[in-house]
Structure formats: structure tokens, C-alpha cells
Protein backbone atom coordinates (compact mmCIF):
# COMPACT_ATOMS: atom_id res chain seq x y z
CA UNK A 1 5.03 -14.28 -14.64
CA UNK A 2 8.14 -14.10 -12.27
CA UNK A 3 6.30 -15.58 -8.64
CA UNK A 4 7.35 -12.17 -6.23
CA UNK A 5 5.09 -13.61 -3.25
CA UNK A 6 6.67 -14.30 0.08
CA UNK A 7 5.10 -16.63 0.90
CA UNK A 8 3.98 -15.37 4.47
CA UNK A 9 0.80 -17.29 6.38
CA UNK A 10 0.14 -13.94 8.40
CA UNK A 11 0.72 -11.66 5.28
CA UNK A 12 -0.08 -13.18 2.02
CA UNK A 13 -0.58 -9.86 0.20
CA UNK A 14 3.51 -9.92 1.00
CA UNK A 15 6.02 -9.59 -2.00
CA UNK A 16 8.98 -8.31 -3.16
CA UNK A 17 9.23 -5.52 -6.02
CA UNK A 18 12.44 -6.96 -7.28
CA UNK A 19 12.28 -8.69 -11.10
CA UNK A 20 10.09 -5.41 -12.44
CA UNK A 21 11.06 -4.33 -15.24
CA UNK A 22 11.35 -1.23 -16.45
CA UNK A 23 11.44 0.88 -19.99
CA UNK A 24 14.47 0.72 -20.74
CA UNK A 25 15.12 -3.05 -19.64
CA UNK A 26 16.84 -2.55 -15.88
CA UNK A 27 15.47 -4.80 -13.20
CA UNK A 28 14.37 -3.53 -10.14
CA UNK A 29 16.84 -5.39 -7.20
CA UNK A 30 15.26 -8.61 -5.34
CA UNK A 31 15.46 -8.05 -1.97
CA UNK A 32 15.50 -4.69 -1.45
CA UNK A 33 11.72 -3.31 -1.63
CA UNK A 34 9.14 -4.76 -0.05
CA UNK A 35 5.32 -4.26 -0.07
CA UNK A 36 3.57 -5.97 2.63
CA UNK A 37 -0.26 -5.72 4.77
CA UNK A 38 0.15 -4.97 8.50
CA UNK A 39 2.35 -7.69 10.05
CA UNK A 40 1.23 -8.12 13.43
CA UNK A 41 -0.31 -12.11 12.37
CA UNK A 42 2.68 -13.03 11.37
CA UNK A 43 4.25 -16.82 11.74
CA UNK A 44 7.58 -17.75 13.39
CA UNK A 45 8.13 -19.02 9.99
CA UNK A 46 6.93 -15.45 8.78
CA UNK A 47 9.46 -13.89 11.04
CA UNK A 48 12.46 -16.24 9.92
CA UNK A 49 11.95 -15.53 6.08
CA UNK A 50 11.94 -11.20 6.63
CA UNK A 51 15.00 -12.02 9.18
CA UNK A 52 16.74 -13.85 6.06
CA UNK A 53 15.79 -11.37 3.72
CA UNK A 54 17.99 -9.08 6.39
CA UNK A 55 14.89 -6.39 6.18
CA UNK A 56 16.55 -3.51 7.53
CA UNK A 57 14.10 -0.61 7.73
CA UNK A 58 9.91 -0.84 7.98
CA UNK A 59 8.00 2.23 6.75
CA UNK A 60 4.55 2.13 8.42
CA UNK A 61 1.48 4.26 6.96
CA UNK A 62 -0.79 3.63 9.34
CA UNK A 63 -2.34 6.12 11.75
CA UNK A 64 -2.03 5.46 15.47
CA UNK A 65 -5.50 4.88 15.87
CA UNK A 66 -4.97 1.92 13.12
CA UNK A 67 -1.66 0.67 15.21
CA UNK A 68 -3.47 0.65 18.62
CA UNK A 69 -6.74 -1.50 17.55
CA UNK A 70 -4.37 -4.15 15.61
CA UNK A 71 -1.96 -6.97 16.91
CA UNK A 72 1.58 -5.56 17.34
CA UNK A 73 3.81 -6.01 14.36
CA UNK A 74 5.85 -8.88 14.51
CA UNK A 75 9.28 -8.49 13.10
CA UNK A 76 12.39 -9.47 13.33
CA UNK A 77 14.72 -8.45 16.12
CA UNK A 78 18.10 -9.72 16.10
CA UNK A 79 18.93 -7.25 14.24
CA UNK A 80 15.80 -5.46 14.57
CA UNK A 81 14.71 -3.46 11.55
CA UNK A 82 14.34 0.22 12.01
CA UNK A 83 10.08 1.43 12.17
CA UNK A 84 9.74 4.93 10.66
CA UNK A 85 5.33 5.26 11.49
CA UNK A 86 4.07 8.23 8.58
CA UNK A 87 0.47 7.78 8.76
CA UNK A 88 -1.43 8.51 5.76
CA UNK A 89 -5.08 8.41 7.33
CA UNK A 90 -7.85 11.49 7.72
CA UNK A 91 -10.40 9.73 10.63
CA UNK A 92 -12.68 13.02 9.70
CA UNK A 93 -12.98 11.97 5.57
CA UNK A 94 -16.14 10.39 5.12
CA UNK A 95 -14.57 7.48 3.21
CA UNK A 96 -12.43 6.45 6.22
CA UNK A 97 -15.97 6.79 8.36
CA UNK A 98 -17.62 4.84 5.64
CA UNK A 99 -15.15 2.41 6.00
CA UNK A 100 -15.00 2.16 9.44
CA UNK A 101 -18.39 1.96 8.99
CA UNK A 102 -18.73 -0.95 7.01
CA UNK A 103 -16.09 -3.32 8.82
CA UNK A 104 -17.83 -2.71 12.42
CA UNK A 105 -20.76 -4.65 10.61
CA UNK A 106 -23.59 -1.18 10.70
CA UNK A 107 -26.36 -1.15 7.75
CA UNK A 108 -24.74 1.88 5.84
CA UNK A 109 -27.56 1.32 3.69
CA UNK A 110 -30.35 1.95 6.45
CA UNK A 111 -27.68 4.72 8.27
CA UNK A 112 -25.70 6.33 5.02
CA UNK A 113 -22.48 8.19 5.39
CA UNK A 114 -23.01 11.44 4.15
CA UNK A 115 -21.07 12.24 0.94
CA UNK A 116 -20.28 8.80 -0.15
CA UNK A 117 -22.05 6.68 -2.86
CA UNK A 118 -21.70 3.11 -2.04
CA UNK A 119 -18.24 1.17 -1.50
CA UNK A 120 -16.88 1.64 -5.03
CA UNK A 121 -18.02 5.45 -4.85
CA UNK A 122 -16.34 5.28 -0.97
CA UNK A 123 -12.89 3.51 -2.73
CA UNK A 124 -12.54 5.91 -5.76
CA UNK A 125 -12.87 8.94 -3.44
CA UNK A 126 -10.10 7.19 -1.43
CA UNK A 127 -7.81 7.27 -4.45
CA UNK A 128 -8.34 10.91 -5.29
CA UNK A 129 -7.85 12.09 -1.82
CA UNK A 130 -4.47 10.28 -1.38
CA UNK A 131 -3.33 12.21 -4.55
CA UNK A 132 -5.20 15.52 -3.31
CA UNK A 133 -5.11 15.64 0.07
CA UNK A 134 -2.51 17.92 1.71
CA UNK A 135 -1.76 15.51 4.42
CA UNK A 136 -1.80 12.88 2.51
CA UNK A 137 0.54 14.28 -0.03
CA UNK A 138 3.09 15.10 2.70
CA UNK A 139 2.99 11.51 3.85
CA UNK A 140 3.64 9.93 0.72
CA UNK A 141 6.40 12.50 0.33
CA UNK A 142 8.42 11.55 3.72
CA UNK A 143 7.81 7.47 2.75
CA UNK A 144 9.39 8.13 -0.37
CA UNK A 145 12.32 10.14 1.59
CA UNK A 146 12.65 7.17 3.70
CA UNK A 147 12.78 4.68 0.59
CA UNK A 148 16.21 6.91 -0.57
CA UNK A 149 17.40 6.96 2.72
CA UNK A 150 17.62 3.71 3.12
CA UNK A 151 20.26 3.67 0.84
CA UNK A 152 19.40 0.22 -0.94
CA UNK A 153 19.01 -1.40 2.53
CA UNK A 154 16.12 -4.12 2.38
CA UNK A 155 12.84 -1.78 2.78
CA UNK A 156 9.21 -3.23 3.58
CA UNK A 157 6.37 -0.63 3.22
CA UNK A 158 2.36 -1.65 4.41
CA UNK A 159 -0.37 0.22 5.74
CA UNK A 160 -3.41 -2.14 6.83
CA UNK A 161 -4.69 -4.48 4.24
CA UNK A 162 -1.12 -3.56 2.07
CA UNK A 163 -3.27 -2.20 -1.11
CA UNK A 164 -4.72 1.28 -1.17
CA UNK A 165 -1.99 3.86 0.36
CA UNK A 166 0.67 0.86 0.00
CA UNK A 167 -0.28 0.48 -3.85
CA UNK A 168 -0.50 4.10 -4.18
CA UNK A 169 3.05 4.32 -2.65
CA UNK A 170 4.58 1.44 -4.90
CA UNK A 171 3.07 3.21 -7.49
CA UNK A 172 4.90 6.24 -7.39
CA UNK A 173 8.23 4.71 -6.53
CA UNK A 174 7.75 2.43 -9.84
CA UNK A 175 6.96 5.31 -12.02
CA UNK A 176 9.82 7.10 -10.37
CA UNK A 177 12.25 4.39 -11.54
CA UNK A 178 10.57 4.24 -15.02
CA UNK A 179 8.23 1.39 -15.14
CA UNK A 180 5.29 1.96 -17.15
CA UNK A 181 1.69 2.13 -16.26
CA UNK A 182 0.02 -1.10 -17.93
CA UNK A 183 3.37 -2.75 -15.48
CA UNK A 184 2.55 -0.95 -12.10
CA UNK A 185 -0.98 -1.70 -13.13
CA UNK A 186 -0.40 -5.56 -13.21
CA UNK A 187 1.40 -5.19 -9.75
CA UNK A 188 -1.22 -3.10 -8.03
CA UNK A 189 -4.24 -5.55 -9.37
CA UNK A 190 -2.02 -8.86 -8.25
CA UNK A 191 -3.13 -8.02 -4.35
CA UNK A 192 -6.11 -9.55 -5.26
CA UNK A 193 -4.63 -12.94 -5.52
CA UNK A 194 -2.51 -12.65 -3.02
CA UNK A 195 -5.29 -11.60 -0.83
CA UNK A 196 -8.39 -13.78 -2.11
CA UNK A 197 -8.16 -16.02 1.16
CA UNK A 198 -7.78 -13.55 3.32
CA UNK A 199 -10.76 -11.93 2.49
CA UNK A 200 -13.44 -14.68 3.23
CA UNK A 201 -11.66 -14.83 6.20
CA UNK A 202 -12.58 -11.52 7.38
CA UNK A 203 -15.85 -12.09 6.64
CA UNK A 204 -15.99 -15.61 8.40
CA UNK A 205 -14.82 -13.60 11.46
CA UNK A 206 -17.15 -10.88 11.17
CA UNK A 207 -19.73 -13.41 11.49
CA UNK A 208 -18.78 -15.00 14.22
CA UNK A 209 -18.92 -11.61 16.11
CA UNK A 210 -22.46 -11.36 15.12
CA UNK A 211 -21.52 -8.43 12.60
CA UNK A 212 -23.91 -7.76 9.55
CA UNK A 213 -21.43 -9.16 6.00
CA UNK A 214 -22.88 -7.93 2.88
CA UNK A 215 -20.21 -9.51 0.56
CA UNK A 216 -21.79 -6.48 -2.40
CA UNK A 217 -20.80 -4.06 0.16
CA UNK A 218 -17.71 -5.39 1.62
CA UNK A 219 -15.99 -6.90 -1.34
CA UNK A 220 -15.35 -3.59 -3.27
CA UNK A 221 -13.33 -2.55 -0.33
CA UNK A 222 -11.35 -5.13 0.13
CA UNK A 223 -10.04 -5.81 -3.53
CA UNK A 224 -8.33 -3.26 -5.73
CA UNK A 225 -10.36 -2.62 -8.97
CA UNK A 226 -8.64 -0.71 -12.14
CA UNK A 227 -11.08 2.08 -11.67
CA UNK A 228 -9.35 2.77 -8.58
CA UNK A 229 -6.36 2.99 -9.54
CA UNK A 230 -7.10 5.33 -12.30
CA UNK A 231 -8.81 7.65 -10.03
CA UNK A 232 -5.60 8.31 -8.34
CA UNK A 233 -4.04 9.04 -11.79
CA UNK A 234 -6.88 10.80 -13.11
CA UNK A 235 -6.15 13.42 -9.95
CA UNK A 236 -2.82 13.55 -10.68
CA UNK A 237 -3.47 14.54 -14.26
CA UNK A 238 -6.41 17.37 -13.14
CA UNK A 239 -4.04 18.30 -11.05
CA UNK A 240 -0.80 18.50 -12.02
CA UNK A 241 -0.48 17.15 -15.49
CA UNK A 242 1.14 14.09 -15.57
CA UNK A 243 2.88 11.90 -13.19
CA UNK A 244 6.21 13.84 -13.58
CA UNK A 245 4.98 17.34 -12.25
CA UNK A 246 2.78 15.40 -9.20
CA UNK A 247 6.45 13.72 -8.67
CA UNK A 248 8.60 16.65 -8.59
CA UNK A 249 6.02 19.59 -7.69
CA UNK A 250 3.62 17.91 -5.26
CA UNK A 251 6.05 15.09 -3.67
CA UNK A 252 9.55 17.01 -3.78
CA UNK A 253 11.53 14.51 -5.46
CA UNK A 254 13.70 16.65 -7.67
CA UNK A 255 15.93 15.05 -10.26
CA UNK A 256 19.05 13.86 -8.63
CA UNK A 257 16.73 12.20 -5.97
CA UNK A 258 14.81 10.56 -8.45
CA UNK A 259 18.59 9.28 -10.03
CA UNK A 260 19.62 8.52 -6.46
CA UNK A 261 16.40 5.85 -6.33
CA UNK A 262 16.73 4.24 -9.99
CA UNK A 263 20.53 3.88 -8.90
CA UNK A 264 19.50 2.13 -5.41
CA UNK A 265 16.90 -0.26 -6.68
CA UNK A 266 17.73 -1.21 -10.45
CA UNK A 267 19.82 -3.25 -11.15
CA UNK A 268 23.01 -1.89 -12.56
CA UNK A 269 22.90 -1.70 -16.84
């Protein structure tokens, strides 16, 4: 399998969408999209290899209330990319509660979050409310905007960890391009990987703050499961009836946008 990792100490879950392939054999571009975790641990090394890469534009889904609790960002600045912030967050859902929950170290067990079942239960509600939700429909709709406006300019999407909204996002920009599911699939379950380290290193730090780790309770959260995934698609099918209508009715790409992206990130025929 074609190594798309960065490489990036402070960002492991890092890598580059370019070498995809899709149906019909076209490639999507190296260098040009991006899928990252929130960047504010990045290296000076980090730093150098996005400034290389000439990253031109950032598209952040975080909420503000995510931005403000985490180290700033850490990007390049000479040039300095341009930061579009379209949050894709509800802090009223019960999953992001749960959630919140969870990583502050409480007992959800001995204090339960009403409406969720457990952290798989919490994580497959996630997925179904990023295809359902009204806000978070509109969000997904303005990052995928962005991705066309950038006009084939390098583009690096993340959210937090880099693998619920930003796997939902990549996606939707795959299938827009024509890649097919068992593909974006292979992508969206590769954050594990990438991840693995970082994840016992969350949990080392929550135990130095004194915080209550259940690794049962934590781990579903922090990997990406195929169960998840196909929640997300199992909305859009409930829904809308296939991946085509969710594109076009629910997101607003209409044909010639959806031309206008396979023409700025595949490679030419």
C-alpha cells in the first residue's frame, strides 16, 4: 500500500489523499489534500515539511470552544496559509457531553449521560448526527465549498483527533471524485495506525492528572471502527437514498461543482 503518512511527531494521524485511486483509474493529486488532527503540537520539523508541501489554505472544523482549550495551531507563516474555522460541533448533543464526559476522567458508568448507550452507542450516534444534523450538514457543505475554492491549492482539513468529522469530510470529497466505498473505507480505518501511539499517550496523561482511564470506555472513542462509518452511510441512505442525492440535495454540490473538484484533484486522464 502506497505510504500517504507525513510523517509529523505532533500529528501522526497526518497524510496526504494524493495516490487514491479512483473507478475509473485517475489518481487523486499528491500534494494537494490534506487530512490532518489539530496541529497545535506540532515540531519545527512538523512546520518545515507543511511549509515545503507549500500548504496554502487550512480548513478548521472545530468549534471555538475546542480552539480555546487546545494549544494554538502551529503552521507555517512565511507564506502563511489561509485558516477558514467551520465548526462542526453541537456542545448540547449528548454524545459531545458524553464525550466530554469521558476525557475529563468522570465514572459515566456511576453518572450516565442520558440518551447514550456506552462509547460505541455514544460514536455511532456521532456518525448519524453529522449526516442528520442541520448544522452539521451546513458545515460540511461550506468545507467542501472551501475545498473547490481553493482551486487545487495545497488544502489541509482536521478537526480534533483528525477522524470523526475529518473522516466524514474526506469521505464525501472521495465519493465526490468517484472512489469507491471498500477504498474510502481503507482510508478512514488507516487513522488507527497512524494514531495507535497517540492514544496510550492520552491515557498516560490522563493519569498523571489523576483522571479515572477505563481503556473499555475510552478506546472506542478514540479509534474509528467500520460500524461507524456505516452509520454515517446508513443515514445517508434513510435519508436521502444514496450518497449522490445526500451530495447534491443535502450538501449543494450540483454537477459542474462536483466536475470542478474531480478536475482540481485527479490527476489529468
Amino acid at each position: 500500500m502506497l505510504e500517504r503518512g507525513l510523517g509529523l511527531v505532533g500529528a501522526p494521524n497526518t497524510r496526504d489523499l494524493g495516490g487514491i485511486v479512483t473507478v475509473d483509474g485517475r489518481r487523486l493529486r499528491s500534494g494537494v489534500l490534506m487530512r490532518a488532527s489539530a496541529l497545535g503540537r506540532l515540531t519545527d520539523g512538523d512546520v518545515a515539511v507543511l511549509a515545503e508541501r507549500k500548504l496554502a489554505h487550512v480548513v478548521d472544523l472545530r468549534d471555538t470552544s475546542e480552539i480555546e482549550t487546545a494549544p494554538p495551531d502551529r503552521l507555517p507563516t512565511d507564506p502563511a496559509p489561509r485558516v477558514r474555522h467551520i465548526p462542526v460541533f453541537d456542545p448540547e448533543h449528548p454524545v459531545f457531553t458524553y464525550v466530554s464526559a469521558v476525557l475529563m476522567g468522570h465514572d459515566v458508568a456511576a453518572t450516565p449521560v442520558a440518551g447514550v448507550d456506552g462509547s460505541p452507542g455514544a460514536m455511532v450516534e456521532l456518525y448519524r448526527w453529522m449526516v442528520g444534523d442541520e448544522g452539521a450538514t451546513a458545515g460540511f457543505a461550506v468545507a467542501i465549498r472551501a475545498v473547490a475554492d481553493a482551486a487545487g491549492e495545497p488544502l489541509l482539513f482536521h478537526c480534533s483527533a483528525g477522524k470523526d468529522r475529518t473522516g466524514w469530510l474526506a469521505a464525501v470529497l472521495l465519493s465526490i471524485v468517484g472512489v469507491d466505498r471498500d477504498t474510502i473505507t481503507a482510508d478512514y480505518l488507516a487513522t488507527n495506525g497512524y494514531s495507535r501511539a497517540t492514544h496510550v499517550a492520552i491515557m498516560d496523561a490522563m493519569r498523571a492528572k489523576g483522571r479515572l482511564v477505563q481503556p473499555e470506555v475510552l478506546l472506542p472513542l478514540f479509534e474509528v471502527r467500520p460500524e461507524y462509518l456505516a452509520a454515517a452511510y446508513g443515514e445517508v441512505e434513510q435519508r436521502y437514498g444514496g450518497m449522490e442525492r445526500y451530495v447534491r440535495d443535502a450538501l449543494g454540490v450540483d454537477a459542474d461543482t462536483a466536475d470542478a473538484l474531480r478536475d482540481l484533484l485527479l490527476d489529468r486522464p
